[in-house]
N, C-alpha and C. Protein backbone atom coordinates (compact mmCIF):
# COMPACT_ATOMS: atom_id res chain seq x y z
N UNK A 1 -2.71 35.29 14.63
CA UNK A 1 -2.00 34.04 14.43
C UNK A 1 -2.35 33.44 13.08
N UNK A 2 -1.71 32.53 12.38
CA UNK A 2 -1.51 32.14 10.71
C UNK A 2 -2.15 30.77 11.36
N UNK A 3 -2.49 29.97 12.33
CA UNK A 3 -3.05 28.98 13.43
C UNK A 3 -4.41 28.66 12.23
N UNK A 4 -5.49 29.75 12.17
CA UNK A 4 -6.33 29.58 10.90
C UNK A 4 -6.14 29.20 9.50
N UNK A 5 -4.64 29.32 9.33
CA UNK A 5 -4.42 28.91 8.09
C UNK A 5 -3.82 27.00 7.95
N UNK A 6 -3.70 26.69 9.20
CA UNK A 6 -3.48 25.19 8.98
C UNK A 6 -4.09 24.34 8.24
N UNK A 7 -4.43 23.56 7.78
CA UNK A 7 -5.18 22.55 6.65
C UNK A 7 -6.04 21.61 8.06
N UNK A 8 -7.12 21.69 7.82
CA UNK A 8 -7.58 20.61 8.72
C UNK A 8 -7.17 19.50 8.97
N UNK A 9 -7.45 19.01 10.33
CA UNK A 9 -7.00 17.36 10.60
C UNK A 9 -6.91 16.31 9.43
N UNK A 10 -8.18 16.45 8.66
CA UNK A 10 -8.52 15.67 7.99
C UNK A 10 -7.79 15.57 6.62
N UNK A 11 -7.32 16.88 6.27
CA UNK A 11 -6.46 17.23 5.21
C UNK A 11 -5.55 16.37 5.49
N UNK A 12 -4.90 16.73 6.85
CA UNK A 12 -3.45 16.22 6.96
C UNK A 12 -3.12 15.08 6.85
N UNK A 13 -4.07 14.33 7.86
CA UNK A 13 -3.83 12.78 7.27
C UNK A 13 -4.52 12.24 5.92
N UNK A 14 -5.40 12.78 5.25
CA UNK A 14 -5.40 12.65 3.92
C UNK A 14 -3.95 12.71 2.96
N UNK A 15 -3.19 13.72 3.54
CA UNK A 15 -1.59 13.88 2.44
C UNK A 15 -0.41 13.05 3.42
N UNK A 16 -0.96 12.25 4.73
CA UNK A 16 0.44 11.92 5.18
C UNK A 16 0.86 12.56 5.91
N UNK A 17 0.73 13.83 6.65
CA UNK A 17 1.61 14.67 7.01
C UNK A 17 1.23 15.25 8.33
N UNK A 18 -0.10 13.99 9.10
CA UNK A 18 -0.71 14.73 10.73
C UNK A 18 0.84 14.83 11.42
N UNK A 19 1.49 13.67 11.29
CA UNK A 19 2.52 14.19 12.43
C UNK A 19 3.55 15.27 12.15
N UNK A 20 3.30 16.14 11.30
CA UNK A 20 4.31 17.56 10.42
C UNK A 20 3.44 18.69 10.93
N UNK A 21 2.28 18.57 11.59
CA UNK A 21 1.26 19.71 11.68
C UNK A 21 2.16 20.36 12.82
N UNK A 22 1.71 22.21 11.86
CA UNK A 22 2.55 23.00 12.73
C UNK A 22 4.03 22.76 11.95
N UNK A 23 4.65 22.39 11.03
CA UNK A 23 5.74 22.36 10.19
C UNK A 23 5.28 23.31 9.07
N UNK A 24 5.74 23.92 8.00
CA UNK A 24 4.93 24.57 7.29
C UNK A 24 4.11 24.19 6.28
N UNK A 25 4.75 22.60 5.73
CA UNK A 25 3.65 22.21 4.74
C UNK A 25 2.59 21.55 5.49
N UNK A 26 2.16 22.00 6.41
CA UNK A 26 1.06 21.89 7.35
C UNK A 26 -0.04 22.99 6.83
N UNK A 27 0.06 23.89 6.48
CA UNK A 27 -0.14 24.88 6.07
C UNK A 27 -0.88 25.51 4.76
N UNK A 28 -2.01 25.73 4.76
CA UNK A 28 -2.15 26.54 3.21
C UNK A 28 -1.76 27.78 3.06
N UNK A 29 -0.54 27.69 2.66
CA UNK A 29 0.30 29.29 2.06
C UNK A 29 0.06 29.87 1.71
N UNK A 30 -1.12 29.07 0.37
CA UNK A 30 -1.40 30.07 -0.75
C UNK A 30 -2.60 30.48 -0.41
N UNK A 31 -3.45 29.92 0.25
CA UNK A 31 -4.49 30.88 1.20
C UNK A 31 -4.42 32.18 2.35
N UNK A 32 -2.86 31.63 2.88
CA UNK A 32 -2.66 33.09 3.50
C UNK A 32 -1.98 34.12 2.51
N UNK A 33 -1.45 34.28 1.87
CA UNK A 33 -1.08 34.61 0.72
C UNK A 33 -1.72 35.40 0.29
N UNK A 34 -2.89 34.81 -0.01
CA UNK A 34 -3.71 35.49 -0.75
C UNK A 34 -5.00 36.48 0.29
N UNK A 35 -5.16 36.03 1.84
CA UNK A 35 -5.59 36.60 2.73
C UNK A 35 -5.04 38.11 2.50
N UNK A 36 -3.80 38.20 3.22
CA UNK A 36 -3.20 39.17 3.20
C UNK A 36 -2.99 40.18 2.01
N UNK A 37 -2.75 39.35 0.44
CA UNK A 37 -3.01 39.82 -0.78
C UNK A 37 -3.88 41.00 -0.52
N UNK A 38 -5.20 40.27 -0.40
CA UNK A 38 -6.31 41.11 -0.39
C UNK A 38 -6.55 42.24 0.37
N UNK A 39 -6.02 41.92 1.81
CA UNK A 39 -5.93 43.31 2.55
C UNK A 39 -5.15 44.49 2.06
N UNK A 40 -4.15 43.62 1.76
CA UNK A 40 -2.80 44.80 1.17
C UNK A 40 -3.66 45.42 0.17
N UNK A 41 -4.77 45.18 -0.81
CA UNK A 41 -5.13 45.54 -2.01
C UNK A 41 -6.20 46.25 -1.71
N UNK A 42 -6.76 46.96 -0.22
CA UNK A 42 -7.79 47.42 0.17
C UNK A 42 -9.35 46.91 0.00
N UNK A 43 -9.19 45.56 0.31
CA UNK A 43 -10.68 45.22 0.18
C UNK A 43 -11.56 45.29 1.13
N UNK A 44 -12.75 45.41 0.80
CA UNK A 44 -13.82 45.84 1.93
C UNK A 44 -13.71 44.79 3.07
N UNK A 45 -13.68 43.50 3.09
CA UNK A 45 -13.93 42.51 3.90
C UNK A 45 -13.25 41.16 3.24
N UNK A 46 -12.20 41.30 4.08
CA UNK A 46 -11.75 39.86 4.14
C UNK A 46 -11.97 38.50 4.97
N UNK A 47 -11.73 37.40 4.55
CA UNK A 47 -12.13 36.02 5.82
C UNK A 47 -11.16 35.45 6.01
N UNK A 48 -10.94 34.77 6.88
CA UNK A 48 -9.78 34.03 7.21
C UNK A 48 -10.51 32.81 8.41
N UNK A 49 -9.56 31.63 8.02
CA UNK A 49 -10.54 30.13 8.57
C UNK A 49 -10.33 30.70 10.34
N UNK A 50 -11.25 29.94 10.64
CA UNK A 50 -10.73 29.84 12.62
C UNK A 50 -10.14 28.40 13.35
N UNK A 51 -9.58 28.31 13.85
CA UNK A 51 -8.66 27.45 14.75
C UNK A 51 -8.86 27.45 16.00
N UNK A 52 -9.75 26.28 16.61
CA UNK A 52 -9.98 26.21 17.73
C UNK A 52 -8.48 25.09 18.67
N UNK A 53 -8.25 25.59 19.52
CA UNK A 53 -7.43 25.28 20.37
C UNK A 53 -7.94 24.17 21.22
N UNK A 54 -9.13 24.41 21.37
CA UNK A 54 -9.71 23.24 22.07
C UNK A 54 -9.58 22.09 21.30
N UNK A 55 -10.39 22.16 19.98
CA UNK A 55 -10.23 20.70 19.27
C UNK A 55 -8.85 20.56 18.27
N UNK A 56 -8.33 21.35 18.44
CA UNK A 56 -6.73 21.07 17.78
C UNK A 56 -7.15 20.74 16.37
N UNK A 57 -8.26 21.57 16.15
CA UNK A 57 -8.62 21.42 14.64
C UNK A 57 -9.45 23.13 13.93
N UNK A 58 -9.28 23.03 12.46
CA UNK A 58 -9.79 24.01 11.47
C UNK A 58 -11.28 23.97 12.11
N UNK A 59 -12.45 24.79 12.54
CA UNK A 59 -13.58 25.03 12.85
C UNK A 59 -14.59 25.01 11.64
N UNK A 60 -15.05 23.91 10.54
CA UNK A 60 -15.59 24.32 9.37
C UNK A 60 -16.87 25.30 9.51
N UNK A 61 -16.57 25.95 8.30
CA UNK A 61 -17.52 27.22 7.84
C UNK A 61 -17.36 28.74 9.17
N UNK A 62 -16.49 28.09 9.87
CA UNK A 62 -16.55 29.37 10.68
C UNK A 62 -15.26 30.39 10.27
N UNK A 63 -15.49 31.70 9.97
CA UNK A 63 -14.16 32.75 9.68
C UNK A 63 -14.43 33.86 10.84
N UNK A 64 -13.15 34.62 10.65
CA UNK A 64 -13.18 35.72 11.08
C UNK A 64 -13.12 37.02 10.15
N UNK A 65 -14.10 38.00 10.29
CA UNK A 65 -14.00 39.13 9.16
C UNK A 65 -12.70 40.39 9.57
N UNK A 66 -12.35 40.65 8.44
CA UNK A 66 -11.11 41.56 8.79
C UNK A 66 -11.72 42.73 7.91
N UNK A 67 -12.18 44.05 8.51
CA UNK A 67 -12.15 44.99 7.89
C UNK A 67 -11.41 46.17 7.66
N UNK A 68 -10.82 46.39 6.33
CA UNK A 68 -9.65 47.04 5.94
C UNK A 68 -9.25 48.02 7.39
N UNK A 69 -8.18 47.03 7.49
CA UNK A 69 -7.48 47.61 9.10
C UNK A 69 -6.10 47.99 9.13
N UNK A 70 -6.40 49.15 10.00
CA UNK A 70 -5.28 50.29 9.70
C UNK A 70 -4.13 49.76 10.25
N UNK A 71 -3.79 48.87 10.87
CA UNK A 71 -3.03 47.64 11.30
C UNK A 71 -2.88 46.47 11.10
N UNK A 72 -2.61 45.71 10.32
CA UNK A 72 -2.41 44.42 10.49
C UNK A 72 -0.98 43.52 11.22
N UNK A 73 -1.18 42.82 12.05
CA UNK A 73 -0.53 41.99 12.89
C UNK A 73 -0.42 40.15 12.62
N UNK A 74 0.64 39.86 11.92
CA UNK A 74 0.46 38.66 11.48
C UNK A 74 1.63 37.95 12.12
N UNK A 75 1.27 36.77 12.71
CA UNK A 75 2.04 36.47 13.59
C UNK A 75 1.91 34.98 13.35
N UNK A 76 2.96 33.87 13.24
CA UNK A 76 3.48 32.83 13.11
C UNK A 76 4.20 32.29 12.46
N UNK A 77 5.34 30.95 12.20
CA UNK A 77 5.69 30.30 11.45
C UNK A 77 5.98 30.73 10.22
N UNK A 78 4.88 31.31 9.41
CA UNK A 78 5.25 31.41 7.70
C UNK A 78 5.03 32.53 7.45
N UNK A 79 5.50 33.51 8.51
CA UNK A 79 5.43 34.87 8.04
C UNK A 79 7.05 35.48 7.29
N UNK A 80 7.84 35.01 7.69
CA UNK A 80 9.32 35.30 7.40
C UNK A 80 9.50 33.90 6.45
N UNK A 81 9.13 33.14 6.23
CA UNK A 81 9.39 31.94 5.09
C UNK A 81 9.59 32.75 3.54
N UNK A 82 10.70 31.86 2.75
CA UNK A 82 11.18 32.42 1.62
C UNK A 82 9.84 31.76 0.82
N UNK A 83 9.32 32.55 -0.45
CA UNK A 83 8.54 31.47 -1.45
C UNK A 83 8.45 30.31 -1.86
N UNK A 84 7.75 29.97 -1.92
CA UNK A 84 8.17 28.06 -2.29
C UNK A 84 8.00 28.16 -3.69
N UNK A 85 8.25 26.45 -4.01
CA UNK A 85 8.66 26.68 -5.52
C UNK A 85 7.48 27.10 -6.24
N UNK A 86 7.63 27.77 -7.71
CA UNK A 86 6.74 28.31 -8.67
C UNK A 86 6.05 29.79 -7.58
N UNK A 87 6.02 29.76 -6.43
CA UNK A 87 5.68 31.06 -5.89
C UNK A 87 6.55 32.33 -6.37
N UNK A 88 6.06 33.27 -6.80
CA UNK A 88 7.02 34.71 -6.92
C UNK A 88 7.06 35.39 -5.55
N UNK A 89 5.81 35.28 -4.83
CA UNK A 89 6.25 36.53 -3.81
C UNK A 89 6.66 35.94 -2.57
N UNK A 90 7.16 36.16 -1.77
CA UNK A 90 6.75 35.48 -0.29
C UNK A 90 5.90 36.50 0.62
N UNK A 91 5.41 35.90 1.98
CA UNK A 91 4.13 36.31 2.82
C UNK A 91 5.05 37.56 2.87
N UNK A 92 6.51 37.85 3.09
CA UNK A 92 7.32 38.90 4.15
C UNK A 92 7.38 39.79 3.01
N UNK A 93 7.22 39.90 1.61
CA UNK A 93 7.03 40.52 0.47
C UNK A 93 6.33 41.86 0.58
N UNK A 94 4.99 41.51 1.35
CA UNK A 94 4.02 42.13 1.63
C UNK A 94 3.59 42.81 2.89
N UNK A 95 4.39 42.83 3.63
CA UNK A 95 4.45 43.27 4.97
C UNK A 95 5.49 44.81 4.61
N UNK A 96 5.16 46.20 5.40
CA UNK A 96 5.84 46.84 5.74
C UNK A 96 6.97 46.77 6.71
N UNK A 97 6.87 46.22 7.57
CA UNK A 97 7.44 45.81 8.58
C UNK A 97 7.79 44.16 9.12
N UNK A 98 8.95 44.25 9.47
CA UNK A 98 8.73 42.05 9.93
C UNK A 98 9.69 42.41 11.27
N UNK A 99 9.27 41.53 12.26
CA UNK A 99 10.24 41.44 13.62
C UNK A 99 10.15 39.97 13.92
N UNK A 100 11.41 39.57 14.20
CA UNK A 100 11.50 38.32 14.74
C UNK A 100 11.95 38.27 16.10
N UNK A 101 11.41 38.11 17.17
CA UNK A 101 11.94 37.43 18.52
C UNK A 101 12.23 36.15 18.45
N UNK A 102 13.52 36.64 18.92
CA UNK A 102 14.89 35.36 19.32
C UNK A 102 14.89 34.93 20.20
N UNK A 103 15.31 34.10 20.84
CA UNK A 103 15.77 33.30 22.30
C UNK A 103 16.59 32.37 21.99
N UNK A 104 17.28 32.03 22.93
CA UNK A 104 18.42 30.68 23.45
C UNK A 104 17.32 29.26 23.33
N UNK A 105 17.26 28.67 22.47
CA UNK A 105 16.28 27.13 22.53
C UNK A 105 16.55 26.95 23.40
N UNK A 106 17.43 26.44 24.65
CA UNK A 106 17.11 26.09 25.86
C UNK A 106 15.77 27.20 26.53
N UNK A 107 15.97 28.28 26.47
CA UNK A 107 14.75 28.57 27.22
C UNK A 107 13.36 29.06 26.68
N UNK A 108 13.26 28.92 25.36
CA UNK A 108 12.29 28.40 24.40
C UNK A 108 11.58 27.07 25.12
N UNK A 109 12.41 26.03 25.07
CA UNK A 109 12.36 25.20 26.04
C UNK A 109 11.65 24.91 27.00
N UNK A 110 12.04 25.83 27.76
CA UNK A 110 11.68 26.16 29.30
C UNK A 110 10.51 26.76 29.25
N UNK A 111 9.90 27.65 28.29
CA UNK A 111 8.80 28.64 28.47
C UNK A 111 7.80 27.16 27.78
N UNK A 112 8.24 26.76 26.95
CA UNK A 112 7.23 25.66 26.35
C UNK A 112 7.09 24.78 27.48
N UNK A 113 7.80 23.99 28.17
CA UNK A 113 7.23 23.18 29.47
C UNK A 113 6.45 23.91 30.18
N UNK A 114 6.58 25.01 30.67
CA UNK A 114 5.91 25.78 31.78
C UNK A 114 4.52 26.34 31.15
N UNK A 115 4.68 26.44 29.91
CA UNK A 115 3.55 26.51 29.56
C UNK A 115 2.32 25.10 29.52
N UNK A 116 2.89 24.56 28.54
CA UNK A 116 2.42 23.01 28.98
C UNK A 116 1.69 22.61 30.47
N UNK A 117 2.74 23.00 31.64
CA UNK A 117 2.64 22.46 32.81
C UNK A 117 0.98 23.51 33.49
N UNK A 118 1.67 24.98 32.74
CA UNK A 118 -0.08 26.10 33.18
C UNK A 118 -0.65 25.49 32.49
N UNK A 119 -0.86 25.02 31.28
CA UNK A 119 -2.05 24.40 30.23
C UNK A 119 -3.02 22.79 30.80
N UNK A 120 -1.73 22.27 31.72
CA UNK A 120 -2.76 21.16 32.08
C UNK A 120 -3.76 21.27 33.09
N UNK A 121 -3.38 22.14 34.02
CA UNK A 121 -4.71 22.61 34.89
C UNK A 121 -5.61 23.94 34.42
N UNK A 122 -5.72 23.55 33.38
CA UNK A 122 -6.59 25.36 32.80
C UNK A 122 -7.05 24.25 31.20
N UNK A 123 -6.49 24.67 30.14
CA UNK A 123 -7.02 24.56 29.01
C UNK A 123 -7.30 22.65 28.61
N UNK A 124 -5.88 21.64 29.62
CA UNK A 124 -6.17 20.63 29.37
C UNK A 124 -7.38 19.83 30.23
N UNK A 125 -8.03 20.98 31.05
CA UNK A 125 -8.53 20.12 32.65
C UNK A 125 -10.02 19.80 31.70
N UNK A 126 -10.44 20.82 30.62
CA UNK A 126 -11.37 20.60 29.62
C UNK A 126 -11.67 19.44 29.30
N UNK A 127 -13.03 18.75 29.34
CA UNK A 127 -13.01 17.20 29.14
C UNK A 127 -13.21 17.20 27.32
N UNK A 128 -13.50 18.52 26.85
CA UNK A 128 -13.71 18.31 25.36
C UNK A 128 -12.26 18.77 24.58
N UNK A 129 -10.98 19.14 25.70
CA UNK A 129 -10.17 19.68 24.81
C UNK A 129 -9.04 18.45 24.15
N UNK A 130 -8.85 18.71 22.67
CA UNK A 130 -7.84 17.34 22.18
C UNK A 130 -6.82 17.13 23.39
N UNK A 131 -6.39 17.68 23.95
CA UNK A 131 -5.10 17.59 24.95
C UNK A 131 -5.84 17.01 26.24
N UNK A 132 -7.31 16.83 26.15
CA UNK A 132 -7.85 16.28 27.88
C UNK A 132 -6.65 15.18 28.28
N UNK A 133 -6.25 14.56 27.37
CA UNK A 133 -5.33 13.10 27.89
C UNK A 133 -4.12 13.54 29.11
N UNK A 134 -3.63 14.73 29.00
CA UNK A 134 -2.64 15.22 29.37
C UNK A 134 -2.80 15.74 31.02
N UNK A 135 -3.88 15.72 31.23
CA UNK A 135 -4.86 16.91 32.44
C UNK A 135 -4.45 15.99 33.75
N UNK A 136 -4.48 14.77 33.48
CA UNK A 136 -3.99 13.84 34.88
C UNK A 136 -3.10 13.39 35.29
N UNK A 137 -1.77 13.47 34.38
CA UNK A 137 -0.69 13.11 34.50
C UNK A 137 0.03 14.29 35.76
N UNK A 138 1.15 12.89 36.48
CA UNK A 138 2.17 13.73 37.33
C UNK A 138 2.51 14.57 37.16
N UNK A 139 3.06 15.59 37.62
CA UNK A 139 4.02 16.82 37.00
C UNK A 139 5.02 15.87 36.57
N UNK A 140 6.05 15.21 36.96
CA UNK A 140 6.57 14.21 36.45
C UNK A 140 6.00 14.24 34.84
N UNK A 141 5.48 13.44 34.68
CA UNK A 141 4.92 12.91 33.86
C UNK A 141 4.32 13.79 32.36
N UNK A 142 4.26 14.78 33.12
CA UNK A 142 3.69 16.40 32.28
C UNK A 142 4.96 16.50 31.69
N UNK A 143 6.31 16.98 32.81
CA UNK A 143 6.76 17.56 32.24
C UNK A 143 8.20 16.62 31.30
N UNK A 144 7.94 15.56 31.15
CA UNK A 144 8.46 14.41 30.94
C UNK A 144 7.73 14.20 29.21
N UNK A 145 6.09 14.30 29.43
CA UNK A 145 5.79 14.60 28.06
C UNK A 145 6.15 15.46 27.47
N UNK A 146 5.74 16.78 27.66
CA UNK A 146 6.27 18.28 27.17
C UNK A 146 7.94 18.13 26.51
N UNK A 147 8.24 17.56 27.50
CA UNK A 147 9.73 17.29 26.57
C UNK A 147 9.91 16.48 25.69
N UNK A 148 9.38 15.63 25.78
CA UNK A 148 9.63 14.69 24.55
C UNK A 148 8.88 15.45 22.93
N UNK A 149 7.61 15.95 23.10
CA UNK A 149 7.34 16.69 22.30
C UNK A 149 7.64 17.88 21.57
N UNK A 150 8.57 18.74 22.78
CA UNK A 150 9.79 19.56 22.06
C UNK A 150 10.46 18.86 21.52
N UNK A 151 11.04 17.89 22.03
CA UNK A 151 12.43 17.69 21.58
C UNK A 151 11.71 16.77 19.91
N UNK A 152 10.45 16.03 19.86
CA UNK A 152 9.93 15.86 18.59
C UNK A 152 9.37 16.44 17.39
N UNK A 153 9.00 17.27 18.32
CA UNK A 153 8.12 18.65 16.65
C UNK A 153 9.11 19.94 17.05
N UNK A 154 8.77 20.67 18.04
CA UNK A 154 8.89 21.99 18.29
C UNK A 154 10.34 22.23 17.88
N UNK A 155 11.21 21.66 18.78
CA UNK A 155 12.73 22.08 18.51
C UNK A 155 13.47 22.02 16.81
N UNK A 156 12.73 20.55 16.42
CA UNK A 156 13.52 20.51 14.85
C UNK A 156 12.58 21.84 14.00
N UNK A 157 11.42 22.25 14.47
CA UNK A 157 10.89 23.01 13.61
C UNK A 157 11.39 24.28 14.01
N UNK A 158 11.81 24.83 15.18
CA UNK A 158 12.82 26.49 15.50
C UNK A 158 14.13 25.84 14.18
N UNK A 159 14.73 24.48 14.50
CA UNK A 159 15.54 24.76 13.75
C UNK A 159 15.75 24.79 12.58
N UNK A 160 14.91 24.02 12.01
CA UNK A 160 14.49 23.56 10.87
C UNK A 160 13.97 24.68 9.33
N UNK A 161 13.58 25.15 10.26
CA UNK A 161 12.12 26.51 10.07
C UNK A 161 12.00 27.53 10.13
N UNK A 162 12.27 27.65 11.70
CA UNK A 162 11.98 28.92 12.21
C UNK A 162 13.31 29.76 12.68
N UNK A 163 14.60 29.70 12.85
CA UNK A 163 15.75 30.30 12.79
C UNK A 163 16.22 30.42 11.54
N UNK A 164 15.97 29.94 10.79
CA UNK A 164 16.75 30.25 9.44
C UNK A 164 15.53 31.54 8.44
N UNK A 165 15.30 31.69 9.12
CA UNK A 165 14.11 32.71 8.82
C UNK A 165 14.48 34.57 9.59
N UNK A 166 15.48 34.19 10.75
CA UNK A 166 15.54 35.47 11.23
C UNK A 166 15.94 36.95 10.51
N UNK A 167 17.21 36.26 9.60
CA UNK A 167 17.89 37.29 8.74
C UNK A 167 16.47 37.83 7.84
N UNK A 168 15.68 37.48 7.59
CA UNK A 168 14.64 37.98 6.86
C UNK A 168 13.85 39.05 7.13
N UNK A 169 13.93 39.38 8.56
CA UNK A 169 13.21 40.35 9.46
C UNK A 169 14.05 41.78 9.81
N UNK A 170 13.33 42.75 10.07
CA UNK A 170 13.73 44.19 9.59
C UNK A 170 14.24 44.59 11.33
N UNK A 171 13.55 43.96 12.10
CA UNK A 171 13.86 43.86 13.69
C UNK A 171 14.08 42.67 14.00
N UNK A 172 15.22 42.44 14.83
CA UNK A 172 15.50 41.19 15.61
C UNK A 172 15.36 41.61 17.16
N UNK A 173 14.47 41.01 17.76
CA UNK A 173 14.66 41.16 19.32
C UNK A 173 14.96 40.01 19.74
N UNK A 174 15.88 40.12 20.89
CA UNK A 174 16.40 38.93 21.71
C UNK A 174 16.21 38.85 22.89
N UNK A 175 15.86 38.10 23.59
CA UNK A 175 15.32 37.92 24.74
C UNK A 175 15.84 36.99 25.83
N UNK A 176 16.05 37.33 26.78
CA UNK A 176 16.79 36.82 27.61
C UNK A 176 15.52 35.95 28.65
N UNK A 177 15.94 34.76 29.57
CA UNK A 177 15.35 33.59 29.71
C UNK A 177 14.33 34.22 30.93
N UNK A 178 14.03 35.67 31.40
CA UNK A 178 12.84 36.25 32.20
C UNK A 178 12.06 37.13 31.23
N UNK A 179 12.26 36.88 30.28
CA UNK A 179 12.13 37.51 28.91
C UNK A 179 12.09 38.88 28.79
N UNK A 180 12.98 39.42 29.12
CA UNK A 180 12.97 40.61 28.73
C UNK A 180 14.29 40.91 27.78
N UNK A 181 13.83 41.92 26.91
CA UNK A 181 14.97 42.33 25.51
C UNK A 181 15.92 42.71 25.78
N UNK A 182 17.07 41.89 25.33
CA UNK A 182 18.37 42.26 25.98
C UNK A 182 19.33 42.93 24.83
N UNK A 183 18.71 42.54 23.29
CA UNK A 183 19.18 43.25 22.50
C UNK A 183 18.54 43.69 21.55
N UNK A 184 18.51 44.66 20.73
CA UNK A 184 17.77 45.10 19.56
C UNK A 184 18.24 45.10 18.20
N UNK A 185 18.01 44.66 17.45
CA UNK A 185 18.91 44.68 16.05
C UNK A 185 18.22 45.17 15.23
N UNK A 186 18.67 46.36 13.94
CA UNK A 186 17.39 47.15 13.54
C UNK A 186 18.59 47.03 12.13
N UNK A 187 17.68 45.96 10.89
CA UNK A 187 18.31 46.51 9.74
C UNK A 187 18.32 47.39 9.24
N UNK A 188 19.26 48.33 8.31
CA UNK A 188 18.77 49.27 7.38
C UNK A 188 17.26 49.42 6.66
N UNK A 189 16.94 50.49 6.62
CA UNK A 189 15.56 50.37 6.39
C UNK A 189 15.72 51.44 5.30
């Protein structure tokens, strides 16, 4: 996940932009950028920040080591993003391969509430996790939040963001609302 590459809490509301987190200028680009740079360029040992889920924040001084791996799997948000300005390359530049899974936003939707709704008795029931607030509410009330929060970050950012990004990818899979692939789209390669 690119989740490590977010700018800390503290960043964000330093530039204005906590409530954009998870948008891409949420993001240090040019740190993943240059992550991946380096792998692509065979280096012995690369780092990359960590992202704890629990505190919905950057983990300081803690990385993860990547040693030149015969696979790499990069997965989120700003992997299919075009360059931003004064950038020459983009992240998808550097990839052999890119796949985007598709879905119907309605059941994008649906998998995001239900997830939400598993998350409040498991990851939110945590009294240290940023989301504890969420752990006591009704289902009602869960899934009453969950929506409002799609319908505030998540949805404008598929549309915003993250669909206009598909044509960029060498595989399109589509997925139907029990998720399984209902179609395959394979550009020229």
């Amino acid at each position: 996940t690119t989740d490590g590459f977010l700018y800390p809490n503290a960043e964000l509301t330093r530039r204005g932009i906590a409530h954009r987190k998870g948008f891409p200028e949420s993001y240090d680009r040019r740190a993943l950028l240059r992550f991946v740079t380096e792998i692509k360029s065979g280096a012995e040992r690369v780092f990359a920040p960590v992202y704890s889920h629990l505190s919905y924040d950057i983990i300081p001084g803690e990385t993860i080591e990547v040693s030149r791996p015969d696979i790499l799997i990069v997965e989120g948000l700003n992997v299919l993003q075009p360059p931003t300005a004064g950038q020459a390359v983009a992240l998808s530049d550097l990839f052999d391969f890119s796949i985007y899974v598709d879905a119907r936003a309605t059941d994008i939707e649906s998998w995001y509430v239900n997830r939400f709704l598993a998350l409040q008795t498991s990851a939110f029931a945590d009294e240290r996790s940023f989301f504890h607030k969420y752990a006591a509410l009704s289902r009602d009330e869960a899934i009453s939040e969950a929506t409002q929060i799609w319908k505030a970050i998540n949805e404008p950012n598929l549309i915003e963001n993250i669909a206009p990004t598909r044509s960029r990818a060498k595989l399109v899979l589509k997925k139907d609302r029990d998720h399984t692939v209902s179609t395959v789209l394979l550009r020229k390669i």
